[in-house]
C-alpha atoms as a PDB file:
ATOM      1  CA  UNK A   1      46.666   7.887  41.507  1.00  0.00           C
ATOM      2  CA  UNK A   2      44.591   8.415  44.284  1.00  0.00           C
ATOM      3  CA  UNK A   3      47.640   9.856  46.602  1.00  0.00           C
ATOM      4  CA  UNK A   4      47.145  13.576  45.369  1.00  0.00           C
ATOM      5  CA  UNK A   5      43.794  13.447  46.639  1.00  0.00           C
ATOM      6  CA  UNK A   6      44.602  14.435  49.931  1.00  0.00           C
ATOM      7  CA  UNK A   7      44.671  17.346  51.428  1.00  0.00           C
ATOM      8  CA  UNK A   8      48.324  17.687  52.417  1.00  0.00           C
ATOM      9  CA  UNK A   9      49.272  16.756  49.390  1.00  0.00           C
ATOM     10  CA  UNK A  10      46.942  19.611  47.912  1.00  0.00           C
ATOM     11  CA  UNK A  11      48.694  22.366  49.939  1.00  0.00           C
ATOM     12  CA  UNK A  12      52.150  21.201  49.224  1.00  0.00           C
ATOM     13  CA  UNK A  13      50.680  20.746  45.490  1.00  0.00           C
ATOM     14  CA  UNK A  14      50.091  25.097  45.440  1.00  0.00           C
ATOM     15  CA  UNK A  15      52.215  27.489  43.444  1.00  0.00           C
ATOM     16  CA  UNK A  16      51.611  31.482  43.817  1.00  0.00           C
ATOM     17  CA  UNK A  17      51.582  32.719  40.282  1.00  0.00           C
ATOM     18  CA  UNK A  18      53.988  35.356  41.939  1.00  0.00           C
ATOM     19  CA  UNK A  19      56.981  32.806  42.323  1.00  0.00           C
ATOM     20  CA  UNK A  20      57.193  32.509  38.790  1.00  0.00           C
ATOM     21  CA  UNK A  21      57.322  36.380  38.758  1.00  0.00           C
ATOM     22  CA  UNK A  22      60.149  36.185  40.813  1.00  0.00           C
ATOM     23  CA  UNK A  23      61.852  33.747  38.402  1.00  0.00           C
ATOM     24  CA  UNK A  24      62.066  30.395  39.834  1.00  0.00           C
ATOM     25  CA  UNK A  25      60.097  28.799  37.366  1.00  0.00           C
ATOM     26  CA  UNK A  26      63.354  26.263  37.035  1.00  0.00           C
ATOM     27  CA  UNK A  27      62.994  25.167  40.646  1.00  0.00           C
ATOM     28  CA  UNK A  28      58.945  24.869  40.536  1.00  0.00           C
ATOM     29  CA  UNK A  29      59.428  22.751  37.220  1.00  0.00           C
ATOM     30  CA  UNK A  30      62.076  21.031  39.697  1.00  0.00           C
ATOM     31  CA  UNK A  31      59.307  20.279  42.157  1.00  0.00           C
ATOM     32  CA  UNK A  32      57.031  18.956  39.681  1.00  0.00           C
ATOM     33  CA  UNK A  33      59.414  16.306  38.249  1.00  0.00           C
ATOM     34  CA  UNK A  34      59.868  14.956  41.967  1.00  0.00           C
ATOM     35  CA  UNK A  35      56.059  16.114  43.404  1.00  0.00           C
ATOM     36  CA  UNK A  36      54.380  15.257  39.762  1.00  0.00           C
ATOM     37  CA  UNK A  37      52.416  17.889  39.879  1.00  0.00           C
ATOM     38  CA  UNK A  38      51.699  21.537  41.199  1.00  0.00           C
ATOM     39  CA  UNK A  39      48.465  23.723  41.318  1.00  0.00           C
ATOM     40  CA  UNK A  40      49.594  27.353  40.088  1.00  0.00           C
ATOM     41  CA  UNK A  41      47.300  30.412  41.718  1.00  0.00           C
ATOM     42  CA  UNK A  42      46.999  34.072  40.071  1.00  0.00           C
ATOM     43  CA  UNK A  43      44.462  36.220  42.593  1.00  0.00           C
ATOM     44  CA  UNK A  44      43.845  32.982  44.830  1.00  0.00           C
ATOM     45  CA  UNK A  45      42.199  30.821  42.201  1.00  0.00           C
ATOM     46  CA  UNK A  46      43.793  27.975  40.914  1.00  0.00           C
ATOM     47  CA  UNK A  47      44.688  28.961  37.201  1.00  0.00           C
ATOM     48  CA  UNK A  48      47.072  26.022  36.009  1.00  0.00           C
ATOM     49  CA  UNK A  49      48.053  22.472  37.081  1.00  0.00           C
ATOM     50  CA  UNK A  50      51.619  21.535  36.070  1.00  0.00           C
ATOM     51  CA  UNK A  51      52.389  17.692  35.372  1.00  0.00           C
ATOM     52  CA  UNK A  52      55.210  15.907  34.988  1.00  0.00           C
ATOM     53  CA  UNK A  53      55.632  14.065  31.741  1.00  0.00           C
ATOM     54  CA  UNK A  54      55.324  10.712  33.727  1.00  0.00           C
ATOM     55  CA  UNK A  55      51.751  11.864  35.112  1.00  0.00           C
ATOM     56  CA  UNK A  56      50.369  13.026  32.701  1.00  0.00           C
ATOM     57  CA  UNK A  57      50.839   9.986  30.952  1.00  0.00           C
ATOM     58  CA  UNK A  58      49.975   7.704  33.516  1.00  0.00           C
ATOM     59  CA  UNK A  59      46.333  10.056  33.911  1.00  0.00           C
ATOM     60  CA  UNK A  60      45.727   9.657  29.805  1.00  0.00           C
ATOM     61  CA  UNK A  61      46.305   5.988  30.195  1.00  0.00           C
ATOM     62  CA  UNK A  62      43.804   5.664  33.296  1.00  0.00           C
ATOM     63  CA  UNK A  63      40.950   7.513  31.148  1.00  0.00           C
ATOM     64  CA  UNK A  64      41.487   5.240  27.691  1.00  0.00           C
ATOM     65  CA  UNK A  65      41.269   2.704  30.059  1.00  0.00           C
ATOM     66  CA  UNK A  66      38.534   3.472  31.302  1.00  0.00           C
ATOM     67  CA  UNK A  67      36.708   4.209  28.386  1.00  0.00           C
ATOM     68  CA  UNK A  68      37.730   0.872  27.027  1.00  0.00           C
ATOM     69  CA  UNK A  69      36.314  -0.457  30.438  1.00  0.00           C
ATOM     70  CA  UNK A  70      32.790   1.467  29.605  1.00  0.00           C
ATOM     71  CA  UNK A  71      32.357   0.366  25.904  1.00  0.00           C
ATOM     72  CA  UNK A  72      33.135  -3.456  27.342  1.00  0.00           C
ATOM     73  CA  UNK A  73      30.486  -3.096  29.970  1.00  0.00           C
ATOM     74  CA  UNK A  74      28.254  -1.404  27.225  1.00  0.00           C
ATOM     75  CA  UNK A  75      28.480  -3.723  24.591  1.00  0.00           C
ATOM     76  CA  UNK A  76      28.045  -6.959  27.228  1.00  0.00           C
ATOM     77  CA  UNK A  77      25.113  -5.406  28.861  1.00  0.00           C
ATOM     78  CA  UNK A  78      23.408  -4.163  25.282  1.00  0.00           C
ATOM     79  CA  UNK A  79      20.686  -6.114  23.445  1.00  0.00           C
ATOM     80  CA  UNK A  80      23.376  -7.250  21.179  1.00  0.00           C
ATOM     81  CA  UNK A  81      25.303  -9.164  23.289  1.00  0.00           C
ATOM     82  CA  UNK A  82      24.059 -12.437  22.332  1.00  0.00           C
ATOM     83  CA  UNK A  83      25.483 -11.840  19.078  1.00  0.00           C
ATOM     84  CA  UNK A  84      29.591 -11.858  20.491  1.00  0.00           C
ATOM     85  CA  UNK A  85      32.418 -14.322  19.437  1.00  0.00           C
ATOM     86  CA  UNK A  86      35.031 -15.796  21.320  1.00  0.00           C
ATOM     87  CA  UNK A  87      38.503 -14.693  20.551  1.00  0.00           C
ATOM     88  CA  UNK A  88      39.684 -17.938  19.452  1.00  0.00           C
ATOM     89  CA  UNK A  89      36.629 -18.153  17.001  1.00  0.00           C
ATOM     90  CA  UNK A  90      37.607 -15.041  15.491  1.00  0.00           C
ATOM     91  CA  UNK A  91      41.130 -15.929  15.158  1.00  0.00           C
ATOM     92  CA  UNK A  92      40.400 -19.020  13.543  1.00  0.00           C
ATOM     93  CA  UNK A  93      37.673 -17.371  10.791  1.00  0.00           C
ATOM     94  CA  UNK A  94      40.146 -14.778  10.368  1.00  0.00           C
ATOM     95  CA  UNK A  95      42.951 -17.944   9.936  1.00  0.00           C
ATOM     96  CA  UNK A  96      45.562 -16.011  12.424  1.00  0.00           C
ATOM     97  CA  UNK A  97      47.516 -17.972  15.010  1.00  0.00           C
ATOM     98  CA  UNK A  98      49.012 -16.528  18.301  1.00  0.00           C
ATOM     99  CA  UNK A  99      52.475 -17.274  16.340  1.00  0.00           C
ATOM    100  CA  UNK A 100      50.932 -14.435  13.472  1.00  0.00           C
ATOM    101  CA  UNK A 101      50.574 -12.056  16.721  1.00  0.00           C
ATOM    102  CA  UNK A 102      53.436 -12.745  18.426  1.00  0.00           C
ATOM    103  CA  UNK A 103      55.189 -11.895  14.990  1.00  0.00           C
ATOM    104  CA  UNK A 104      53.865  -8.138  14.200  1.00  0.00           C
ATOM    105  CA  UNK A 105      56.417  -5.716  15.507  1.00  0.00           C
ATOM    106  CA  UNK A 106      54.375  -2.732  17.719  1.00  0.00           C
ATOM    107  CA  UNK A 107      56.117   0.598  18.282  1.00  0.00           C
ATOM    108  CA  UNK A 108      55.253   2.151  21.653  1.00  0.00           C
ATOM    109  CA  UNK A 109      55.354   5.510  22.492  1.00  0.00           C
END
């Protein structure tokens, strides 16, 4: 994630509005799917930031992470935390197994 911080990457990352203009949005869209992303400037100001599908997923499923991170850290560090229960204890109020898991069907994507 980290690798489009630098500054190399940044100015290969720019896209004059103008190109598309020209009409080779095609070949710019062709960048992004092997860059995986480009910065798109109208009057020297970035205006856009094109993804590829791949990215942008992998960005969304850095910030639910981390927002899953911060309520953990929340929750263990609130007044409340004396009142958690282990997963197993759960599980067994709840009377599910790891077989019962291992059984439910998830669709991703």
């Amino acid at each position: 994630m980290y690798d489009y911080l630098a500054v190399s990457d940044m100015l290969q990352a720019v896209v004059p509005i103008s190109r598309f203009n020209k009409g080779e949005a095609n070949k710019i869209f062709d960048e992004v799917d092997s860059a995986g992303c480009k910065i798109v400037f109208k009057n020297n100001k970035p205006t856009c930031v094109l993804l590829s599908p791949e990215r942008y997923t992998e960005i969304i499923e850095t910030l639910e992470d981390y927002v899953l991170f911060a309520e953990a850290e929340r929750r263990l560090n609130s007044t409340e935390s004396s009142n958690t229960v282990s997963h197993d204890t759960l599980m067994a109020e709840f009377g599910i197994t790891e077989a019962d898991l291992d059984a439910i069907e998830v669709e991703i994507g």
